[in-house]
N, C-alpha and C. Protein backbone atom coordinates (compact mmCIF):
# COMPACT_ATOMS: atom_id res chain seq x y z
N UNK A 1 97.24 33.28 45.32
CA UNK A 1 98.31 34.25 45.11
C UNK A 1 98.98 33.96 43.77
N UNK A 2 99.53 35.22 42.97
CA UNK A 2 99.79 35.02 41.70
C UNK A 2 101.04 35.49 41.36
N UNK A 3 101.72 35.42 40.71
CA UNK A 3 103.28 36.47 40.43
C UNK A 3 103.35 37.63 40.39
N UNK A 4 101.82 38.37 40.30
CA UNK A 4 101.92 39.54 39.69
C UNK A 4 101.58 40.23 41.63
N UNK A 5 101.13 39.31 42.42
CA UNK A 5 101.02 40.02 43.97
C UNK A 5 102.82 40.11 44.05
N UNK A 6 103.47 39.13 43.95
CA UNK A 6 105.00 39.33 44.54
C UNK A 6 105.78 40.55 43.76
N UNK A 7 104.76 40.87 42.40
CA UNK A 7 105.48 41.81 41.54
C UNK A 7 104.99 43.21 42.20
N UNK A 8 103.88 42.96 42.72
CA UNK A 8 103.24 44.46 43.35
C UNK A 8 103.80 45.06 44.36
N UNK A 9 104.20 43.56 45.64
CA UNK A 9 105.18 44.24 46.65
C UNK A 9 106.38 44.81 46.61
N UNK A 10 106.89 44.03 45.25
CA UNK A 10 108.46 44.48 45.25
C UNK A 10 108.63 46.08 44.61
N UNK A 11 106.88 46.27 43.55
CA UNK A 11 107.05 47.50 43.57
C UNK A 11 107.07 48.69 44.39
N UNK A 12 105.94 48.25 45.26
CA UNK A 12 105.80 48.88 46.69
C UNK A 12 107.26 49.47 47.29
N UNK A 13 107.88 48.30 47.51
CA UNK A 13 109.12 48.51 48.10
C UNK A 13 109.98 49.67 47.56
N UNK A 14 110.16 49.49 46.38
CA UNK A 14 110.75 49.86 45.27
C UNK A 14 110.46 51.73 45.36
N UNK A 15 108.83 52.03 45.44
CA UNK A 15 108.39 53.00 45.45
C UNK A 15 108.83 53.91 46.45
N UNK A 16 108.83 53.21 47.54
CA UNK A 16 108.85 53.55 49.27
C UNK A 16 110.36 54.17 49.22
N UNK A 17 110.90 53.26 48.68
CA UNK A 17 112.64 53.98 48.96
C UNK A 17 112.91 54.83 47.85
N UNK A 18 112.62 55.09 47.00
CA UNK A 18 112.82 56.31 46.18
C UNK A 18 112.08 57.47 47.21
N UNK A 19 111.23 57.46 47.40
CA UNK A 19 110.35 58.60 48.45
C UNK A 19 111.98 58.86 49.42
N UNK A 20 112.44 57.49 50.09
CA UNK A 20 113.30 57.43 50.93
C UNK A 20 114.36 58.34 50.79
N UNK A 21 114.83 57.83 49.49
CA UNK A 21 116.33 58.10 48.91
C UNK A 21 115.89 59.85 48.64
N UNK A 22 114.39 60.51 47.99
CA UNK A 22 114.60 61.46 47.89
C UNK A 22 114.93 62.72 49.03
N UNK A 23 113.85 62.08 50.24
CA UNK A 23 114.47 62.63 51.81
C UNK A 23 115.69 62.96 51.94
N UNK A 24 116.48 61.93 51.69
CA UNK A 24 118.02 61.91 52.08
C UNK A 24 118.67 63.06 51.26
N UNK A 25 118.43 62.86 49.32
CA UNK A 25 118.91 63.70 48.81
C UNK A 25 118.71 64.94 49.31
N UNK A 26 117.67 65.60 49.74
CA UNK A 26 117.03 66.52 50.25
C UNK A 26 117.82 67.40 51.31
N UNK A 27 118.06 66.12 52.55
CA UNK A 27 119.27 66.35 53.99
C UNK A 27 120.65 66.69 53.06
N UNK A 28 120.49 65.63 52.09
CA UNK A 28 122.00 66.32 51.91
C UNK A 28 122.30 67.54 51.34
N UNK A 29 121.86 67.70 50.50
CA UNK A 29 121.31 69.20 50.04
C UNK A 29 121.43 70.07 50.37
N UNK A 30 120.77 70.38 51.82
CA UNK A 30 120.00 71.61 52.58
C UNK A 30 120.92 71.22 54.07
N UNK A 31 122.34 71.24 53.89
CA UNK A 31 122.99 70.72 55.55
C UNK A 31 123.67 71.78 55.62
N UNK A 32 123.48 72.72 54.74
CA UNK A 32 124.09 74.01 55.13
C UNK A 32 123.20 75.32 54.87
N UNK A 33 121.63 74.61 55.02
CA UNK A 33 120.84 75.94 54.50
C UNK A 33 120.17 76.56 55.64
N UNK A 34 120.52 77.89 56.02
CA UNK A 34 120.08 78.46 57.13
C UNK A 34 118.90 79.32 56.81
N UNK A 35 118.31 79.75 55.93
CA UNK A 35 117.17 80.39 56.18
C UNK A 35 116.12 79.22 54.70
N UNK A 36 115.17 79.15 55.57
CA UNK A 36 113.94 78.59 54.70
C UNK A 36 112.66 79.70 54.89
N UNK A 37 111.64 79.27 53.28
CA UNK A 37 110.44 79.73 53.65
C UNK A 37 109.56 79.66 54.85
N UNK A 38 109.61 78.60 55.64
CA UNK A 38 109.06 79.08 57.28
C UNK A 38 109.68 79.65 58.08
N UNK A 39 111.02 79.70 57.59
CA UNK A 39 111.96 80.83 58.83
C UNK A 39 112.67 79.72 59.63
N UNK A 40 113.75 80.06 59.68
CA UNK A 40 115.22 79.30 60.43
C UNK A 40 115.57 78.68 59.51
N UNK A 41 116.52 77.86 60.18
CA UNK A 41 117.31 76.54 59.34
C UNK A 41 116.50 75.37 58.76
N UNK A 42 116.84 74.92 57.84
CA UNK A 42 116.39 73.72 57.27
C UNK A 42 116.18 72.61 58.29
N UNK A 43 115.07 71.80 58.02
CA UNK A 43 114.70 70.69 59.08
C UNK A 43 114.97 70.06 58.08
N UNK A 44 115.51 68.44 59.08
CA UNK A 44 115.75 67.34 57.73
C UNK A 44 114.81 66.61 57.69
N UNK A 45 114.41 66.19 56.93
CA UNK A 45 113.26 64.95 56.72
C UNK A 45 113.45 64.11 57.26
N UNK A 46 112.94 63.33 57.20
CA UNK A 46 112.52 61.24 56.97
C UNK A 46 111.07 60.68 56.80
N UNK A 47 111.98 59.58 56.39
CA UNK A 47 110.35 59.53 55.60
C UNK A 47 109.84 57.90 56.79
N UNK A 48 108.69 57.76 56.85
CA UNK A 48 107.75 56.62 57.38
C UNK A 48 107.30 55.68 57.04
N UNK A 49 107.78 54.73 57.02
CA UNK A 49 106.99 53.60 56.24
C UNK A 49 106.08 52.77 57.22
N UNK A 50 105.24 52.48 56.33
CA UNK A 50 103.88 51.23 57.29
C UNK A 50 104.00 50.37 55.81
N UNK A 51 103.05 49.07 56.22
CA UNK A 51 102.89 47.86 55.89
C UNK A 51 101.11 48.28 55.66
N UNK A 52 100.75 47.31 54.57
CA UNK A 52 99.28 46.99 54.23
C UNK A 52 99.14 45.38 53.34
N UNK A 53 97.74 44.94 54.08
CA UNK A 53 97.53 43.62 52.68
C UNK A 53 97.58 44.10 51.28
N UNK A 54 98.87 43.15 50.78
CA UNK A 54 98.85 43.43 49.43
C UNK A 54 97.35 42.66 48.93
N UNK A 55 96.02 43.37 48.52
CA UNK A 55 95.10 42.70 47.95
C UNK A 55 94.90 44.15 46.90
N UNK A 56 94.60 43.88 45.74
CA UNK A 56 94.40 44.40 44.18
C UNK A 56 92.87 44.36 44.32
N UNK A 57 92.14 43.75 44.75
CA UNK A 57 90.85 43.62 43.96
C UNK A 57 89.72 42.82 45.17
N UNK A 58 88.22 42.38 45.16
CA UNK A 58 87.31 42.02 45.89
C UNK A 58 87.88 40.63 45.94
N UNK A 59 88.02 39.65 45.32
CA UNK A 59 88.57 38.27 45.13
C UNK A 59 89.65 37.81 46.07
N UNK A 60 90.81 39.19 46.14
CA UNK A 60 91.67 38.86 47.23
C UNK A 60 91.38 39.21 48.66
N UNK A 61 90.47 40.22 48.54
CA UNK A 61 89.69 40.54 49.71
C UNK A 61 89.10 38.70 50.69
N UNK A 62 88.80 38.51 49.58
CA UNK A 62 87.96 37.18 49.81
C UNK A 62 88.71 35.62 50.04
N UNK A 63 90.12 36.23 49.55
CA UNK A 63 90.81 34.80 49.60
C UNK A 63 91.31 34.59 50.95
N UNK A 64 91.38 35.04 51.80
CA UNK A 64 91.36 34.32 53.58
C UNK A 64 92.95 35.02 53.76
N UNK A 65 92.77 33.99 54.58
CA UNK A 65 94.27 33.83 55.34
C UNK A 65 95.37 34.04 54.46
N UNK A 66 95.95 33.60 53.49
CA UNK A 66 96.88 33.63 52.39
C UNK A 66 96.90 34.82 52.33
N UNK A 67 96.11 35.30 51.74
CA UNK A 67 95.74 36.78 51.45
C UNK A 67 96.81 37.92 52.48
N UNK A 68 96.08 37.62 53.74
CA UNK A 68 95.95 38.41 54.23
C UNK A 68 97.94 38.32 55.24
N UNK A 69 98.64 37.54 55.01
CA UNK A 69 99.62 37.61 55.44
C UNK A 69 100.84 38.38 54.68
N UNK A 70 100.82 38.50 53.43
CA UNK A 70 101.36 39.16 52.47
C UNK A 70 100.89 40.75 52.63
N UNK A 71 102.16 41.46 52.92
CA UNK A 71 102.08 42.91 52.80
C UNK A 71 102.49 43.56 52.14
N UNK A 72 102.25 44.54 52.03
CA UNK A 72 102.92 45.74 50.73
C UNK A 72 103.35 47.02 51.90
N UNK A 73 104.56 47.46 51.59
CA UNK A 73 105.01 48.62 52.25
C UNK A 73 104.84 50.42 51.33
N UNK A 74 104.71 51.09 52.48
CA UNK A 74 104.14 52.21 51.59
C UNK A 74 105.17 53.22 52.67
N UNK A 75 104.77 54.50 51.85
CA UNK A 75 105.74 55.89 52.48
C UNK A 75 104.51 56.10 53.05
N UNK A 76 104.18 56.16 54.76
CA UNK A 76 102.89 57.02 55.10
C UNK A 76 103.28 58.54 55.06
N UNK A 77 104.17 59.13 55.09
CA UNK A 77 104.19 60.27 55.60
C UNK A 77 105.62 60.56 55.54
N UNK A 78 106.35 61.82 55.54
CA UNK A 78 107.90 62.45 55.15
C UNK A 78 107.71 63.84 56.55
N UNK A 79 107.93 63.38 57.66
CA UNK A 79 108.13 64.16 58.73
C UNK A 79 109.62 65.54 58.36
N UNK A 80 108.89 66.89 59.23
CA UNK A 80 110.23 67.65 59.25
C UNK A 80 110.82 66.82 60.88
N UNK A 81 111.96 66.48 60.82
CA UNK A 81 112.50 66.53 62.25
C UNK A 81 112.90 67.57 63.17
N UNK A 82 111.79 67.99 63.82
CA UNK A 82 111.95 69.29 65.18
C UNK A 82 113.26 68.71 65.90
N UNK A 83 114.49 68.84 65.63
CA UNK A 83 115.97 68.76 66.45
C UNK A 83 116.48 70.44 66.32
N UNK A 84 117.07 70.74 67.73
CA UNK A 84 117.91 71.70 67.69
C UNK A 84 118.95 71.92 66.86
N UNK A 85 118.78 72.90 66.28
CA UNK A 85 119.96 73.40 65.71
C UNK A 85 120.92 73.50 66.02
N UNK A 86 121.80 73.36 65.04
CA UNK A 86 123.72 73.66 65.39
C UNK A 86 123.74 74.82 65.46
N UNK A 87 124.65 75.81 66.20
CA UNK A 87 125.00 77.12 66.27
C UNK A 87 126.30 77.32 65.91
N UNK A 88 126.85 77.90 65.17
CA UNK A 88 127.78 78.25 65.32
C UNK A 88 127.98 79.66 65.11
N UNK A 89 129.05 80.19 65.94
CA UNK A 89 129.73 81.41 65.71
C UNK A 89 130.05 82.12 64.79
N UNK A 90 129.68 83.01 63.87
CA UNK A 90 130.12 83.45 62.78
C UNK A 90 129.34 84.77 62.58
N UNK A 91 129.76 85.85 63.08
CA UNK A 91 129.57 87.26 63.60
C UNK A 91 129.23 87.93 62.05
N UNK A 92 130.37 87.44 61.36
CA UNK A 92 130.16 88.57 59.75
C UNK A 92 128.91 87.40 58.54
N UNK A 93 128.12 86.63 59.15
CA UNK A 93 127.44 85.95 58.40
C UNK A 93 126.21 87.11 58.40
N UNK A 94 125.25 86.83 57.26
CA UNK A 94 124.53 87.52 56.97
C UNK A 94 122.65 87.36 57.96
N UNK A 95 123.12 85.73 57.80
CA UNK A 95 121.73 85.21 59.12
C UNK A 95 122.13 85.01 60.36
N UNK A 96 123.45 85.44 60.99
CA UNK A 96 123.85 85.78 62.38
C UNK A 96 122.54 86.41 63.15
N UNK A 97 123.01 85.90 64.29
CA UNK A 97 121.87 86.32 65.61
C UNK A 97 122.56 87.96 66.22
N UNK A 98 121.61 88.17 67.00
CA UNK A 98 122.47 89.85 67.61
C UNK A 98 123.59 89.03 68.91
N UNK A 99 123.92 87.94 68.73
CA UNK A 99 124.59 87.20 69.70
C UNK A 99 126.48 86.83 68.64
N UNK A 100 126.19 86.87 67.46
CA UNK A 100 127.29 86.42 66.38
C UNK A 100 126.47 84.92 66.23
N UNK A 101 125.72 84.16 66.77
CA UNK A 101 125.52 83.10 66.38
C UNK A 101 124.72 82.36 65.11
N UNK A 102 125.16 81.68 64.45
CA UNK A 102 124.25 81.30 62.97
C UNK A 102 123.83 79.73 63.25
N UNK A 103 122.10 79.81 62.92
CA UNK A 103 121.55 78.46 63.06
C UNK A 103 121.56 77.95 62.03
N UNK A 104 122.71 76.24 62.18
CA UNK A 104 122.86 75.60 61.18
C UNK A 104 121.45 74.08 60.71
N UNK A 105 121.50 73.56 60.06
CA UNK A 105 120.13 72.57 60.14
C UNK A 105 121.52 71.24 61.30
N UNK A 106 120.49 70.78 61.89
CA UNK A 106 121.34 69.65 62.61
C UNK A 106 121.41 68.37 61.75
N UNK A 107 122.00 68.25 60.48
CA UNK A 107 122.17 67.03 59.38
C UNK A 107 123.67 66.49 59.48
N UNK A 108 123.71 65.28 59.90
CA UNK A 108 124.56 64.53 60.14
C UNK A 108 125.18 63.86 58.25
N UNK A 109 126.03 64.36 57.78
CA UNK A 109 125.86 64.35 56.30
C UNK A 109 126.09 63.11 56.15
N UNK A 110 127.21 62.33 57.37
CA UNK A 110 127.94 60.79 57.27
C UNK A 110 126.68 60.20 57.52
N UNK A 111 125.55 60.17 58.82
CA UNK A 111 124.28 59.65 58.73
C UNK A 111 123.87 59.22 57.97
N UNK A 112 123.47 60.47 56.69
CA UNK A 112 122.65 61.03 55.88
C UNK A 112 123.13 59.45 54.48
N UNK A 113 124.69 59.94 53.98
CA UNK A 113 125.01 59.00 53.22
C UNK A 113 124.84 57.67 53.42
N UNK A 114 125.29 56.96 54.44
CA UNK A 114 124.67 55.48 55.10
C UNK A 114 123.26 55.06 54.93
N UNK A 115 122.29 56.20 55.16
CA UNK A 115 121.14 56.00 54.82
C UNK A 115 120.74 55.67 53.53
N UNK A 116 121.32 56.52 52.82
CA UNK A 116 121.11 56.32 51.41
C UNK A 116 121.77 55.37 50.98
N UNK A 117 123.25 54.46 51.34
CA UNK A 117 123.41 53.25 50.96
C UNK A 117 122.22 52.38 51.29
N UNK A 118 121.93 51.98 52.21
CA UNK A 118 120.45 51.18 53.34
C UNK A 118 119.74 51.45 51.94
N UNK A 119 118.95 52.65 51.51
CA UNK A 119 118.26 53.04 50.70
C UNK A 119 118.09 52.22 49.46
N UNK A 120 119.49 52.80 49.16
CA UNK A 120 119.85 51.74 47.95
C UNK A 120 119.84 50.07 47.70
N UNK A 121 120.37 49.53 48.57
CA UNK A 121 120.29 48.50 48.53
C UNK A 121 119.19 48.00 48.72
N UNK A 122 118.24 48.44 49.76
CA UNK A 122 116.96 47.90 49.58
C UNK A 122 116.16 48.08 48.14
N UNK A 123 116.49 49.04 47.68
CA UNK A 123 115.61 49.25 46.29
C UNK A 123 116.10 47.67 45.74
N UNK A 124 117.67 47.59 45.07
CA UNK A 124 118.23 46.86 44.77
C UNK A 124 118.16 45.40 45.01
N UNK A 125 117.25 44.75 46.18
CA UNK A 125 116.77 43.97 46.67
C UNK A 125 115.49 43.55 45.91
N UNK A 126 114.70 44.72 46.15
CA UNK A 126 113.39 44.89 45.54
C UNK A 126 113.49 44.18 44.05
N UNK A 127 114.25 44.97 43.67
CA UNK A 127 114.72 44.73 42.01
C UNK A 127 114.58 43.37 41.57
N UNK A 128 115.57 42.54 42.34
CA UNK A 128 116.21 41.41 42.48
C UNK A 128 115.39 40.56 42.26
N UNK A 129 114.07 41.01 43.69
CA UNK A 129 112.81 40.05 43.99
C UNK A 129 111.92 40.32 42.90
N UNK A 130 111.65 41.46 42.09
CA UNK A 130 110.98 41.44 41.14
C UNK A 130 111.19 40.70 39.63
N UNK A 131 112.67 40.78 39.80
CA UNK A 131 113.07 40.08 38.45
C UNK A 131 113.15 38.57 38.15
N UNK A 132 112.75 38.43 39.70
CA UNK A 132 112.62 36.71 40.20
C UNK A 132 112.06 36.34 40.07
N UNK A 133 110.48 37.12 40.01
CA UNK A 133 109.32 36.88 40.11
C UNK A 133 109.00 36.98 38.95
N UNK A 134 109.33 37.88 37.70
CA UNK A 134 108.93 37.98 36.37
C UNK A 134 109.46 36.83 35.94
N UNK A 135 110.88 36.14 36.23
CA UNK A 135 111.52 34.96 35.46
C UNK A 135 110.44 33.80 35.46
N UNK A 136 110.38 33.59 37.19
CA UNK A 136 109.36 32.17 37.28
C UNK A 136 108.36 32.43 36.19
N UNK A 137 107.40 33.88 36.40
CA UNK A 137 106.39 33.83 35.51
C UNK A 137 106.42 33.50 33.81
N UNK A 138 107.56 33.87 33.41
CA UNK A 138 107.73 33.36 32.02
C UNK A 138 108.62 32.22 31.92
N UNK A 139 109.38 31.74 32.88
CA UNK A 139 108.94 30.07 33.19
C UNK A 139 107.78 29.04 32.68
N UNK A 140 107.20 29.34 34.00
CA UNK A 140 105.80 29.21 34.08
C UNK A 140 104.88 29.02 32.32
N UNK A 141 105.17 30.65 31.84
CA UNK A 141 104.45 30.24 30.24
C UNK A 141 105.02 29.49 29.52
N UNK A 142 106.10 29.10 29.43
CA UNK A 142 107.29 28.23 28.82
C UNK A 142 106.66 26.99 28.79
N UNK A 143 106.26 26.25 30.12
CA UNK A 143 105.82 25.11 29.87
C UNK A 143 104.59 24.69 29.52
N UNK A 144 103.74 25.58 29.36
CA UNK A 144 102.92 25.52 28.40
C UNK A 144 102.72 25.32 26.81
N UNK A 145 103.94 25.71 26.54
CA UNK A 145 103.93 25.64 25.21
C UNK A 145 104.38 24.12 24.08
């Protein structure tokens, strides 16, 4: 294992929550949008993350156990969330039901922001671990010289 695997995960990470953070921007966005191109209210996202061996190449394939305990996190997938809609009452709205009722997206906006702190800070983590990992490495060339 080399600096540049700990530099790959932290990009990983790094990658995963921007995908993240853009979801969120997205919920927050669209928490008052009642008609979309498939018809109804806005569904909010989220996004999925899974884990994989961080291995780059046949060599790490090959390096065993070490190898294979080190993961890299990825976005598999950015789900719509099928939740019922909010209704509310509002007779002179233009996407009112023949009932007065208007379907709102069900986005929790206080949720929504918390998430995106979580979001953040994990990037910010990432960061941290990457810049840790670049230091040792030019460390590392330092005493060579």
């Amino acid at each position: 294992m080399d600096f540049f695997t700990s530099m790959n995960v932290s990009s990983s990470g790094m990658a995963s929550n921007r995908k993240r953070m853009n979801a969120i921007s997205s919920n927050i966005a669209n928490a008052q949008t009642t008609r979309t191109v498939e018809g109804g209210p806005y569904r909010r996202k989220e996004v999925v993350f899974g884990s994989e061996p961080a291995r780059e190449n046949f060599s790490d394939v090959l390096e065993g156990e070490m190898g294979a305990n080190i993961q890299k996190v990825h976005a598999t997938e950015v789900l719509s969330v099928n939740e019922a809609p909010i209704l509310k009452y509002e007779p002179g709205h233009v996407d009112a039901n023949d009932k007065g009722y208007v379907a709102y997206p069900n986005v929790n906006v206080m949720k929504e922001m918390a998430d995106m702190i979580s979001a953040s800070r994990s990037y910010e983590a990432n960061i941290s671990a990457l810049n840790t990992a670049k230091s040792m490495a030019m460390k590392s060339l330092e005493i060579g010289r």
